[in-house]
Protein backbone atom coordinates (compact mmCIF):
# COMPACT_ATOMS: atom_id res chain seq x y z
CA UNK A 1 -54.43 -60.37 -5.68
CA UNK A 2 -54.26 -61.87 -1.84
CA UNK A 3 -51.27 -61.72 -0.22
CA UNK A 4 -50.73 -63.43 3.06
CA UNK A 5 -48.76 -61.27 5.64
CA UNK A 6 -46.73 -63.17 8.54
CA UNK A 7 -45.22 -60.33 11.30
CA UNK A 8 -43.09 -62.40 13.49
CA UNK A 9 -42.87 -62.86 16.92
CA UNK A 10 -39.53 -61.26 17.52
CA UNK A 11 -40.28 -58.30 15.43
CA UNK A 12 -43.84 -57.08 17.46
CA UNK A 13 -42.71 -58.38 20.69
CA UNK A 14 -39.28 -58.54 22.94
CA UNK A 15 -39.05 -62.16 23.11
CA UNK A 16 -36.51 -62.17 25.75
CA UNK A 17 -38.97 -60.58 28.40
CA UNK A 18 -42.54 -62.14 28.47
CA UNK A 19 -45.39 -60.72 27.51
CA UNK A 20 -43.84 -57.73 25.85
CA UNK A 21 -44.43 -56.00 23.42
CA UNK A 22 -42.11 -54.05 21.08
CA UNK A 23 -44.15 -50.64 20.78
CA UNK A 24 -41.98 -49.13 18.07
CA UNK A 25 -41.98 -51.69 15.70
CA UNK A 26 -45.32 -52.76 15.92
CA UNK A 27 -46.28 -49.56 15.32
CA UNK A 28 -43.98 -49.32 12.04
CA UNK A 29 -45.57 -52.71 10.75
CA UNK A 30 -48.72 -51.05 11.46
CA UNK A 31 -48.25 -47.52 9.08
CA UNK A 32 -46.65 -49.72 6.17
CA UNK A 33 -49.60 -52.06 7.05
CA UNK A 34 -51.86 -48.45 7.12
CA UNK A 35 -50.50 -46.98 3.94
CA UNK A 36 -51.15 -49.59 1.97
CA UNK A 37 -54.89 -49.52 3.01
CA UNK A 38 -55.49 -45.87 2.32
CA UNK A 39 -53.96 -46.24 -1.32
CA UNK A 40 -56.23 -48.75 -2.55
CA UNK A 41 -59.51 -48.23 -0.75
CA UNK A 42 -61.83 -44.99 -0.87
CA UNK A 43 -62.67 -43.28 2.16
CA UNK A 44 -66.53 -43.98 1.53
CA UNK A 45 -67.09 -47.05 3.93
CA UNK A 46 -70.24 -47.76 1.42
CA UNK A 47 -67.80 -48.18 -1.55
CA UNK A 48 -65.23 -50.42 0.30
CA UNK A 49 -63.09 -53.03 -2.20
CA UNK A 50 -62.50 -56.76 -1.47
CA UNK A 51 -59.58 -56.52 1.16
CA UNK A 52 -56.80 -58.53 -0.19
CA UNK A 53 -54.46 -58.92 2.15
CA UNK A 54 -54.48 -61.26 5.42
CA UNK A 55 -52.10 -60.45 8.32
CA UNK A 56 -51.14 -63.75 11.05
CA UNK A 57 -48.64 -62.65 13.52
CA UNK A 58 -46.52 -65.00 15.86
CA UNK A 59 -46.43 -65.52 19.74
CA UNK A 60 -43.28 -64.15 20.26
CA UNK A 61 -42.87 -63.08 24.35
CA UNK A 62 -46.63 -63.92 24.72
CA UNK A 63 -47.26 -67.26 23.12
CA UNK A 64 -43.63 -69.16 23.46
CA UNK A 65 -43.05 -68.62 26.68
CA UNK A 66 -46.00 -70.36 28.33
CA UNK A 67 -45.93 -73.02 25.67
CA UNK A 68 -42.04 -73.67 26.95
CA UNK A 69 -43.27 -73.76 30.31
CA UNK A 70 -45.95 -76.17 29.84
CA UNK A 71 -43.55 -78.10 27.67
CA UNK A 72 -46.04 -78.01 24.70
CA UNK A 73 -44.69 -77.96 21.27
CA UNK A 74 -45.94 -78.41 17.26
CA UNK A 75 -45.62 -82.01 17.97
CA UNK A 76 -46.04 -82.66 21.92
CA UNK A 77 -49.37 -81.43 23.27
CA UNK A 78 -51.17 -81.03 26.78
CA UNK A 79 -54.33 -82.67 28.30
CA UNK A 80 -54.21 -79.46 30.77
CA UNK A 81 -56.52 -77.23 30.62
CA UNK A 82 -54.52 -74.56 32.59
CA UNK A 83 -51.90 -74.93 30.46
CA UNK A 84 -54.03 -74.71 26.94
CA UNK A 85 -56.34 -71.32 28.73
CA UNK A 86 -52.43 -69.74 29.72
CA UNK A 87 -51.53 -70.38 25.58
CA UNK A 88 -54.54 -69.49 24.04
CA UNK A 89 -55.01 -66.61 26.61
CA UNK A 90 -51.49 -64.76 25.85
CA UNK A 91 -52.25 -65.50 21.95
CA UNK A 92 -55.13 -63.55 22.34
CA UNK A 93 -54.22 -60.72 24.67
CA UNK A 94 -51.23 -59.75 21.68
CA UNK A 95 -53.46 -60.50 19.37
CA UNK A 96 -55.96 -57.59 20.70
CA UNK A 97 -52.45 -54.70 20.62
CA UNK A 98 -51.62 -56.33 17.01
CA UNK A 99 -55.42 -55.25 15.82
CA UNK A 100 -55.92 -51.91 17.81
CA UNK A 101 -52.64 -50.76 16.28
CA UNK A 102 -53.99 -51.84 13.14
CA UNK A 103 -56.99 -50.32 13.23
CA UNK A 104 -54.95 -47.05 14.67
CA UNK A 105 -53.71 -47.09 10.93
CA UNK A 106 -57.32 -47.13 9.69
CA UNK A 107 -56.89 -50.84 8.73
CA UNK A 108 -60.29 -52.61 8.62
CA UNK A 109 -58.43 -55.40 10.72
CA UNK A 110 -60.31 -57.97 12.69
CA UNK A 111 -59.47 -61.22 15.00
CA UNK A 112 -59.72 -64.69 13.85
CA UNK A 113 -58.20 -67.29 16.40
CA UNK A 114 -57.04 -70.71 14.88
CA UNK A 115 -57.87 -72.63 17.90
CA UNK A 116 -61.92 -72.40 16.97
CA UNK A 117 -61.19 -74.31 13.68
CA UNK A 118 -57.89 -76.10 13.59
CA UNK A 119 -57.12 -79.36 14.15
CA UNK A 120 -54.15 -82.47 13.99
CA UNK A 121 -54.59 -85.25 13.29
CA UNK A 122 -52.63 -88.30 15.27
CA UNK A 123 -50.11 -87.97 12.57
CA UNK A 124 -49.72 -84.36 13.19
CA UNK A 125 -50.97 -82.99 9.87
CA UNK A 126 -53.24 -79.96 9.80
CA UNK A 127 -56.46 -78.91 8.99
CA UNK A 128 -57.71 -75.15 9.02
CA UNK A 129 -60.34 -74.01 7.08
CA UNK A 130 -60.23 -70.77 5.28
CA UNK A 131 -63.87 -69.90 4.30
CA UNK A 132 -64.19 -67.60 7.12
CA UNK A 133 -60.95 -65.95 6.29
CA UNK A 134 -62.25 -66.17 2.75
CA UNK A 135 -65.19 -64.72 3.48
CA UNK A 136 -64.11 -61.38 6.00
CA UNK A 137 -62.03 -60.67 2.71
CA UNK A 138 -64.60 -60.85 0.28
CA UNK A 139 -66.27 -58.63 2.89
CA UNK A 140 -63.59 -55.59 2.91
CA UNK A 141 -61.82 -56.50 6.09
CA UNK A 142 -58.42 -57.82 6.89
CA UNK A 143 -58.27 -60.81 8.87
CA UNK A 144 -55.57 -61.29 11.93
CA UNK A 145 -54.78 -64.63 12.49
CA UNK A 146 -51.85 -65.85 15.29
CA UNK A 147 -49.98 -68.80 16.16
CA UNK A 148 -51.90 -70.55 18.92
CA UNK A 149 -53.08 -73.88 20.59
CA UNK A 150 -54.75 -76.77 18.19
CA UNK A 151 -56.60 -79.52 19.08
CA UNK A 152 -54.32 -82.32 18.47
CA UNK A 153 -55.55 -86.18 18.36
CA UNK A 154 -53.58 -88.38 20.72
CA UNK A 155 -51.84 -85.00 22.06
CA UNK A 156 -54.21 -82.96 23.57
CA UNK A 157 -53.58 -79.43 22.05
CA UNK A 158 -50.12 -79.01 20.88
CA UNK A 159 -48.82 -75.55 19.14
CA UNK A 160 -49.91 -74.02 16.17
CA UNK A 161 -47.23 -71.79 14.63
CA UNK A 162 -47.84 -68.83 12.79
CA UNK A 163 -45.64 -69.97 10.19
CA UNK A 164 -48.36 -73.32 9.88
CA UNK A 165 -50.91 -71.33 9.70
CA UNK A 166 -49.33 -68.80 6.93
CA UNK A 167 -49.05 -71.86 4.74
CA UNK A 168 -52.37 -73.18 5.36
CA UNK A 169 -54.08 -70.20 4.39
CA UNK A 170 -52.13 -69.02 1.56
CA UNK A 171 -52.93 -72.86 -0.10
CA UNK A 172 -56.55 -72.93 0.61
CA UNK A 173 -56.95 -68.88 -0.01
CA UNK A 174 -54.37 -69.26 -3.25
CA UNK A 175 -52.16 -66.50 -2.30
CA UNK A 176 -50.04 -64.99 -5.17
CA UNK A 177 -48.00 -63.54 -2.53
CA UNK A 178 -46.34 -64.48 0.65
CA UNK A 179 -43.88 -62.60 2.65
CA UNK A 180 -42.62 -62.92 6.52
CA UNK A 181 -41.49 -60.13 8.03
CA UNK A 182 -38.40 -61.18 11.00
CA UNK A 183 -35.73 -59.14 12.81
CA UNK A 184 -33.38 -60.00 9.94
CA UNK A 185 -33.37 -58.98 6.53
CA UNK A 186 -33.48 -62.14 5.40
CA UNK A 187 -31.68 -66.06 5.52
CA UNK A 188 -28.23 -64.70 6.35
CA UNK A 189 -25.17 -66.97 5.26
CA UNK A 190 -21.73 -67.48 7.03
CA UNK A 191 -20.74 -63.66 6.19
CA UNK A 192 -23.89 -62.19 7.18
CA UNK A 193 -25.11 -61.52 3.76
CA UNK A 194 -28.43 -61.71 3.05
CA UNK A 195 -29.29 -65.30 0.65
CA UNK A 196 -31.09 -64.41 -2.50
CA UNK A 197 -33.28 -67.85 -2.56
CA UNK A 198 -33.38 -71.01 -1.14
CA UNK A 199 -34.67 -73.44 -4.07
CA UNK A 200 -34.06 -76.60 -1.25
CA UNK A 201 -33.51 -76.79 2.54
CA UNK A 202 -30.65 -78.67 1.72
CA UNK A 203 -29.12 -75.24 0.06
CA UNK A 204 -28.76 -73.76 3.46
CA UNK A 205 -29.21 -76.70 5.92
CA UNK A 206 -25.80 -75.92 7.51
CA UNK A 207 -26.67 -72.24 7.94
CA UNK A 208 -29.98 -72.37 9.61
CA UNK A 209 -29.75 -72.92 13.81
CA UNK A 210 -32.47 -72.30 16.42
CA UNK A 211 -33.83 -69.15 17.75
CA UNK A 212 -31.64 -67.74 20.46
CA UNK A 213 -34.68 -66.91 22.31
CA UNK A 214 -37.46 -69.12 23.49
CA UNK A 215 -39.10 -70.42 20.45
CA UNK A 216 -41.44 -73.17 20.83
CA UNK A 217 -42.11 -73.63 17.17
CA UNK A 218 -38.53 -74.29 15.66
CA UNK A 219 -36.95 -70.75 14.96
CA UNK A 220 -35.76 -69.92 11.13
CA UNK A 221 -35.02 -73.55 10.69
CA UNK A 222 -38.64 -74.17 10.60
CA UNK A 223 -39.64 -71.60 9.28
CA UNK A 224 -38.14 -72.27 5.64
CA UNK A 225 -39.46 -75.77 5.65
CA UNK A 226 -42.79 -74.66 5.90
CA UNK A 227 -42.25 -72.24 3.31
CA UNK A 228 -40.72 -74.71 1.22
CA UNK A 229 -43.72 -76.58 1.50
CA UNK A 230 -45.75 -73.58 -0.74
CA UNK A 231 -46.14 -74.47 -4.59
CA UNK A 232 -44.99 -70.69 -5.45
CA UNK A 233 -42.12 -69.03 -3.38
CA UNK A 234 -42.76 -66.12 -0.58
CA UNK A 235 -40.17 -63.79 0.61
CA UNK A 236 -38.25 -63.32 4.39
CA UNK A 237 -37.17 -60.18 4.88
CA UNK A 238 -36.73 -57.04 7.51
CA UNK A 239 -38.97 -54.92 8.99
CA UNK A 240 -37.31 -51.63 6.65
CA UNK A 241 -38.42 -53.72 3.41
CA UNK A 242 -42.17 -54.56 4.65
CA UNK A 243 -43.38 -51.10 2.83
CA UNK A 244 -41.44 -52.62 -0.51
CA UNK A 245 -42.59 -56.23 -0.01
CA UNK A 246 -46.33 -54.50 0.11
CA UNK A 247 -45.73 -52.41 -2.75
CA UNK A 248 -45.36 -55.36 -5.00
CA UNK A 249 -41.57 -56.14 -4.60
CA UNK A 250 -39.84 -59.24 -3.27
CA UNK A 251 -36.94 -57.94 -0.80
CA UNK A 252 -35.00 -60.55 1.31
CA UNK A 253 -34.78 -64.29 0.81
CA UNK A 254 -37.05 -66.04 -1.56
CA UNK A 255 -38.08 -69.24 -0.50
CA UNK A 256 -39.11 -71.77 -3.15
């Protein structure tokens, strides 16, 4: 079974101070992440199982900020090179403290950046192929994928959310599960009570605002239209209900 793990921005980083990260939780995405690992492949590296799990991770403090300064966006893009290297080059700096804590935890994780194989096309619509991620899994490791920079015809390079690329992967790969793992324990209505499921965006179109911090990629609002976009349903929920979501429960919101 491969499920498709998204560990947002504001829950591994402080997005409110840039290019920070938020040790402590990190770290407690990382021992759930760990746990899970240990209990379902031996300790003989010669006897490893198919991994079946892939991890992407937002940009949080590291990605959002630059993007907001360079005024690049999921839909308007830069011919700058500065601006695409400052993007790319945060992306890839968290995604280094996302893996090393993962591999802390004895996770076989391993980098894959989007920007080497994603593209838009003038309309905007995406294409990321998956055999590579396909292939690490078949191989025993767990790929860590991040939002990032995309080539993007007429645009330049425009953003690539982690939420995009959660979709992408768990079509192509044919997830069974999805989950994303925010500051919240799930789509919270008027009262602060979590929403069971969201069958339509319309459902909860009056609840759903932007991010409070800088987020280039369209906060929660977003975030459930991609989902929406899945043919099964996937699950937003807290950091505390990551070890239940892994276990084979579906904590939160369900989307879909």
């Amino acid at each position: 079974m491969t499920a498709v793990l998204k560990l947002g921005g504001s829950v591994v980083t402080d997005k409110d101070r840039p290019e920070t990260l938020d040790g402590p939780a990190l770290d407690a995405a990382a021992a759930a992440i760990g746990e899970v690992a240990a209990s379902v492949r031996p300790s003989d590296p010669e006897s490893l199982e198919p991994a079946d799990l892939v991890v992407v991770h937002g940009g949080g403090s590291f990605g959002h900020h630059h993007a907001e300064a360079h005024g690049v966006s999921t839909t308007s893009g830069t011919h700058d090179p500065e601006a695409v290297l400052a993007i790319h080059g945060a992306m890839t700096t968290l995604n280094r403290f996302v893996v090393q804590r993962l591999r802390e935890q004895q996770v076989p994780a391993v980098p894959v950046h989007p920007s080497s194989a994603g593209h838009r096309n003038s309309a905007g619509d995406l294409t990321l192929p998956a055999g590579q991620v396909a292939t690490l899994l078949g191989e025993g490791f767990v790929p860590v994928l991040h939002g990032d920079g995309v080539a993007h015809v007429g645009e330049g390079v425009s953003v690539l959310s982690g939420d995009e690329v959660v979709v992408s992967l768990a079509e192509s790969l044919g997830a069974e599960r999805v989950g994303v793992c925010s500051t919240v324990p799930g789509v919270l209505d008027e009262q602060d009570d979590v929403v069971d499921r969201i069958p339509a965006y319309d459902a909860v179109e009056d609840l759903l605002g932007g991010s409070e911090a800088t987020d280039v990629s369209g906060g929660m609002a977003a975030k459930v239209r991609e989902l929406l976009a899945l043919e099964g349903t996937a699950s937003i929920f807290g950091l505390d209900d990551l070890p239940a979501f892994l276990a084979g429960d579906r904590p939160g919101t369900t989307v879909g």
